[in-house]
Protein backbone atom coordinates (compact mmCIF):
# COMPACT_ATOMS: atom_id res chain seq x y z
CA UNK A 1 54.67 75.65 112.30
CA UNK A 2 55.66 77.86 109.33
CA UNK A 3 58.00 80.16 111.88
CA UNK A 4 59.35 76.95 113.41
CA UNK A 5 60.15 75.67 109.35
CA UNK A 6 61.70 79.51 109.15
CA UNK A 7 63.94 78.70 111.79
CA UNK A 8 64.96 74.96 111.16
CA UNK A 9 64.72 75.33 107.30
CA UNK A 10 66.40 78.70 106.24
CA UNK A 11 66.25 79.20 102.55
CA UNK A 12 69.78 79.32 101.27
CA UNK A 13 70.98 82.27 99.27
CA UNK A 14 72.18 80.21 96.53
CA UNK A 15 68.91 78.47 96.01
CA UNK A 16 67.04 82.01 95.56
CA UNK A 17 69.77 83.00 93.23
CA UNK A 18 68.89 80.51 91.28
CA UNK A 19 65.39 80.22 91.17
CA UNK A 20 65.43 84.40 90.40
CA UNK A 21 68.35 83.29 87.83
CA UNK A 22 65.60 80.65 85.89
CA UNK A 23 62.76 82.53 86.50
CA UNK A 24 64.18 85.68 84.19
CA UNK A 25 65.97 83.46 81.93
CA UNK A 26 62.55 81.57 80.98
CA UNK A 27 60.57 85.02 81.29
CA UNK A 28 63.02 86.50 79.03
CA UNK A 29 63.02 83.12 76.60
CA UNK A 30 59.02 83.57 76.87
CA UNK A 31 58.92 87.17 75.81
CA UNK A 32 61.38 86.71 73.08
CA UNK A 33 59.85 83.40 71.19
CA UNK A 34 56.60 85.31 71.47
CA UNK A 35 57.48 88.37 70.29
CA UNK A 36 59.60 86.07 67.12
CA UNK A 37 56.16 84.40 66.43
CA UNK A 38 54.24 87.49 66.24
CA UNK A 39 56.54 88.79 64.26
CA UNK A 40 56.80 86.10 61.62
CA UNK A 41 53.32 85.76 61.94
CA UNK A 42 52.78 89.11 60.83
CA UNK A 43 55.85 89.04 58.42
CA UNK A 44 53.87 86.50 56.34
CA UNK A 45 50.73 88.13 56.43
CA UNK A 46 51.99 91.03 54.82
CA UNK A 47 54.24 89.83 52.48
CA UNK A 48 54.29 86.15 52.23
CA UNK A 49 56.23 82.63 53.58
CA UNK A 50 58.72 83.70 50.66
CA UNK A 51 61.41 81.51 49.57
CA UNK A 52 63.39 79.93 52.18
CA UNK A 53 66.28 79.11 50.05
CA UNK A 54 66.60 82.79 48.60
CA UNK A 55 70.23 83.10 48.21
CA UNK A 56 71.81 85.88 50.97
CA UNK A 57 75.37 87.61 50.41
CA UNK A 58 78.09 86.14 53.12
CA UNK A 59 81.64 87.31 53.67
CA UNK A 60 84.87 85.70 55.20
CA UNK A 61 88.46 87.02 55.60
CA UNK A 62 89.03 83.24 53.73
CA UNK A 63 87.66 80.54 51.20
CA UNK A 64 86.13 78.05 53.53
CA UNK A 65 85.28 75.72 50.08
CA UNK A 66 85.53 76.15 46.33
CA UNK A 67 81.99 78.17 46.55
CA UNK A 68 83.33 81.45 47.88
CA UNK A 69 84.33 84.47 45.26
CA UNK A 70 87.45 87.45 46.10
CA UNK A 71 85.97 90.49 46.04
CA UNK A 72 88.63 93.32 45.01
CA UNK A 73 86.72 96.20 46.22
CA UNK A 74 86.08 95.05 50.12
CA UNK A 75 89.46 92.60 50.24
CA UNK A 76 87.18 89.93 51.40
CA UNK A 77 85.62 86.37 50.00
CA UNK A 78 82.06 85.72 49.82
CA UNK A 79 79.57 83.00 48.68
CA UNK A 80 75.56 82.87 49.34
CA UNK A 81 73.40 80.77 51.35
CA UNK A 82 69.98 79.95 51.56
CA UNK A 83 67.68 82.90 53.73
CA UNK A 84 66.36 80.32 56.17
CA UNK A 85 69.76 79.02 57.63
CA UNK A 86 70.72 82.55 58.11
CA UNK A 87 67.79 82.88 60.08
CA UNK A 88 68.33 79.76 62.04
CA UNK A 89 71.56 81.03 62.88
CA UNK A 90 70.10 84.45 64.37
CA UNK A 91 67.95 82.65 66.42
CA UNK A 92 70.58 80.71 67.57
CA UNK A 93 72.53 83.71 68.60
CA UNK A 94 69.84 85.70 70.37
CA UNK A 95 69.12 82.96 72.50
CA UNK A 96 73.07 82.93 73.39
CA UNK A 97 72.82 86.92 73.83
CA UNK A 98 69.32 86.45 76.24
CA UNK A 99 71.68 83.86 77.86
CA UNK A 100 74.49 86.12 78.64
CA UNK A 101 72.43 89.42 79.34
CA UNK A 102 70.55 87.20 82.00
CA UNK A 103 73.51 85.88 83.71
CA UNK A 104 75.28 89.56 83.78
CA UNK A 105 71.72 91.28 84.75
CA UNK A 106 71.30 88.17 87.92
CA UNK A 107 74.95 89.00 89.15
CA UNK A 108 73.95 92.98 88.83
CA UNK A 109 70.81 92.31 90.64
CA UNK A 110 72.98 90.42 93.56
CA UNK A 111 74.28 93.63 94.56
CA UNK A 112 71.46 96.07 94.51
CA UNK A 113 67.88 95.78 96.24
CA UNK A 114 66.30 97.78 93.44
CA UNK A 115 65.36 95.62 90.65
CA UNK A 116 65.04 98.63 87.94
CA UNK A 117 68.64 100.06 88.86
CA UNK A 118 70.14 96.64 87.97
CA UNK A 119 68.36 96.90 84.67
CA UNK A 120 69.35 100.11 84.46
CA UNK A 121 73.10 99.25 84.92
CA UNK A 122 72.76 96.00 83.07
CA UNK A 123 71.96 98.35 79.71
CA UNK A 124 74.66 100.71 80.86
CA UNK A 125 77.33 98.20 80.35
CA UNK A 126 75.83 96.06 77.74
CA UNK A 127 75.57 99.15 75.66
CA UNK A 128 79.07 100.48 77.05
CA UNK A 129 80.52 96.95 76.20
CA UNK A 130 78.61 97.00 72.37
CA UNK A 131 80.37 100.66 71.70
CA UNK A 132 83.76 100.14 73.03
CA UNK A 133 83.72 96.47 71.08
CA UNK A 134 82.73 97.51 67.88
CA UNK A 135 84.87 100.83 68.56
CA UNK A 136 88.25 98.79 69.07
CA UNK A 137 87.21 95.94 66.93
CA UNK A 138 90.42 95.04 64.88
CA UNK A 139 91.85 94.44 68.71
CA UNK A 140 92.87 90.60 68.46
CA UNK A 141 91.63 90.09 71.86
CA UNK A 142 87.85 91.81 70.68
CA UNK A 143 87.58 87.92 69.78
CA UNK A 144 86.89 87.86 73.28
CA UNK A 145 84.57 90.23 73.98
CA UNK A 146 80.71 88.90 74.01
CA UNK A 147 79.36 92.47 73.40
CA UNK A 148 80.62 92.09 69.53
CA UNK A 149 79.00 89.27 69.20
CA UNK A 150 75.29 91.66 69.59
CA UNK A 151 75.28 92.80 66.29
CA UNK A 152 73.73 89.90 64.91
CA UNK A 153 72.99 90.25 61.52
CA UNK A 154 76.62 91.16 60.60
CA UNK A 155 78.44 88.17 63.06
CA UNK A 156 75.99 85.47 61.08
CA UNK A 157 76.42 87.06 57.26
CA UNK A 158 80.09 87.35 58.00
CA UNK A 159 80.72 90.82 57.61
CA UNK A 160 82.00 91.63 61.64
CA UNK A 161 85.22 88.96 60.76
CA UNK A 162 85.92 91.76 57.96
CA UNK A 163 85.65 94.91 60.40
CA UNK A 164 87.63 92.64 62.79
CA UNK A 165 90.39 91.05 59.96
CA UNK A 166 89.98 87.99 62.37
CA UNK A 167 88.17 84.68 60.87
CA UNK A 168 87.34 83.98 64.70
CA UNK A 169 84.62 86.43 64.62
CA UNK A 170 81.72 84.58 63.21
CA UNK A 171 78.55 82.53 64.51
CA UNK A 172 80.45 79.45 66.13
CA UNK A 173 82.85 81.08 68.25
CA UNK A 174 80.07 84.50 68.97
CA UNK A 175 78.17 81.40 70.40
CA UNK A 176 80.70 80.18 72.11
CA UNK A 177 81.79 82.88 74.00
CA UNK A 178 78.35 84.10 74.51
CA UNK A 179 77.37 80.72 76.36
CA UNK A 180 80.60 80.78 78.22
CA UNK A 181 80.15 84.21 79.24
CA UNK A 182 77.02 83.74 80.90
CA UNK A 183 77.91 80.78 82.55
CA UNK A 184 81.26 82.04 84.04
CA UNK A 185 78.82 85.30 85.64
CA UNK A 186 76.20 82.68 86.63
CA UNK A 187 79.01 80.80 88.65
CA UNK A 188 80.46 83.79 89.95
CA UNK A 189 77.08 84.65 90.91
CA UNK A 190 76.67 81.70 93.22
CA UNK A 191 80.25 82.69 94.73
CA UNK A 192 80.13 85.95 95.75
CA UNK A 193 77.91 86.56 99.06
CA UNK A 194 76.12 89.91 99.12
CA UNK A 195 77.01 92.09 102.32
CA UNK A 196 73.84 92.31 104.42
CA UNK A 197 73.39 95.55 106.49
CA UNK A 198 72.66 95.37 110.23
């Protein structure tokens, strides 16, 4: 009976794409909320919950209200906010980045049987893409480019949109084009048909 299912019921290359596509993107979410907790867990221990409204430096190539301060010596505004919305915001961003890197490594993996090249390649070109971003990064179409949006501290305390002299570069839009990003590979992912040999 199972042959006869085999035969009648093929399983459809889109629906293993998918299911491989969810089961690394939860794996991945799994690894990386666990490894946060620990981490926090063993940030307090050592040093304590601290004060979540501790007051952190942030820059912009602009006043965005009557809070923010010119700075003469980097050409740039800046204000403070509290620690723990910082934080938020880096959370919010490496879930964007897992997001992307899982889309790009399921679309990698598409092409090639073995499951540690793709990983391999996927580092090649996220680390490629990082360099050559943050290389070229006063480009006006580096805006664009989701592998500037990996250096996470900097996009969410502002400093990046001063490397880059472009306001775009910040949390909102690095989301943005993160989320996109992943879901334009994951489509093109289901598109594109993998040559079989025979």
């Amino acid at each position: 009976s199972s042959i006869h299912f085999l035969v009648t019921k093929p399983i459809r290359p889109i629906s293993i794409y998918v299911s491989k596509w969810t089961y690394n993107l939860v794996s991945a979410y799994s690894l990386l909320f666990l490894s946060g907790g620990l981490l926090f867990i063993i940030a307090t221990i050592i040093g304590g919950f601290g004060e979540a409204r501790y007051p952190v430096l942030i820059y912009a190539t602009e006043p965005l209200d009557e809070q923010f301060f010119f700075a003469t010596a980097n050409n740039a505004y800046f204000s403070f906010e509290p620690l723990i919305s910082l934080l938020l915001k880096c959370a919010v961003l490496l879930i964007a980045q897992v997001f992307f890197l899982n889309s790009l490594f399921s679309l990698i993996g598409k092409f090639m049987k073995n499951h540690y090249a793709a990983i391999i390649v996927t580092l090649i070109i996220a680390i490629t893409g990082y360099v050559a971003g943050n290389y070229y990064i006063e480009l006006a179409i580096s805006v664009y480019n989701p592998f500037v949006y990996f250096d996470t501290w900097h996009i969410v305390d502002g400093w990046k949109s001063i490397e880059a002299n472009n306001a775009n570069v910040n949390f909102l839009y690095g989301t943005g084009i993160l989320v996109m990003s992943g879901g334009l590979l994951f489509c093109l992912g289901l598109l594109m048909k993998r040559k079989v040999a025979r």
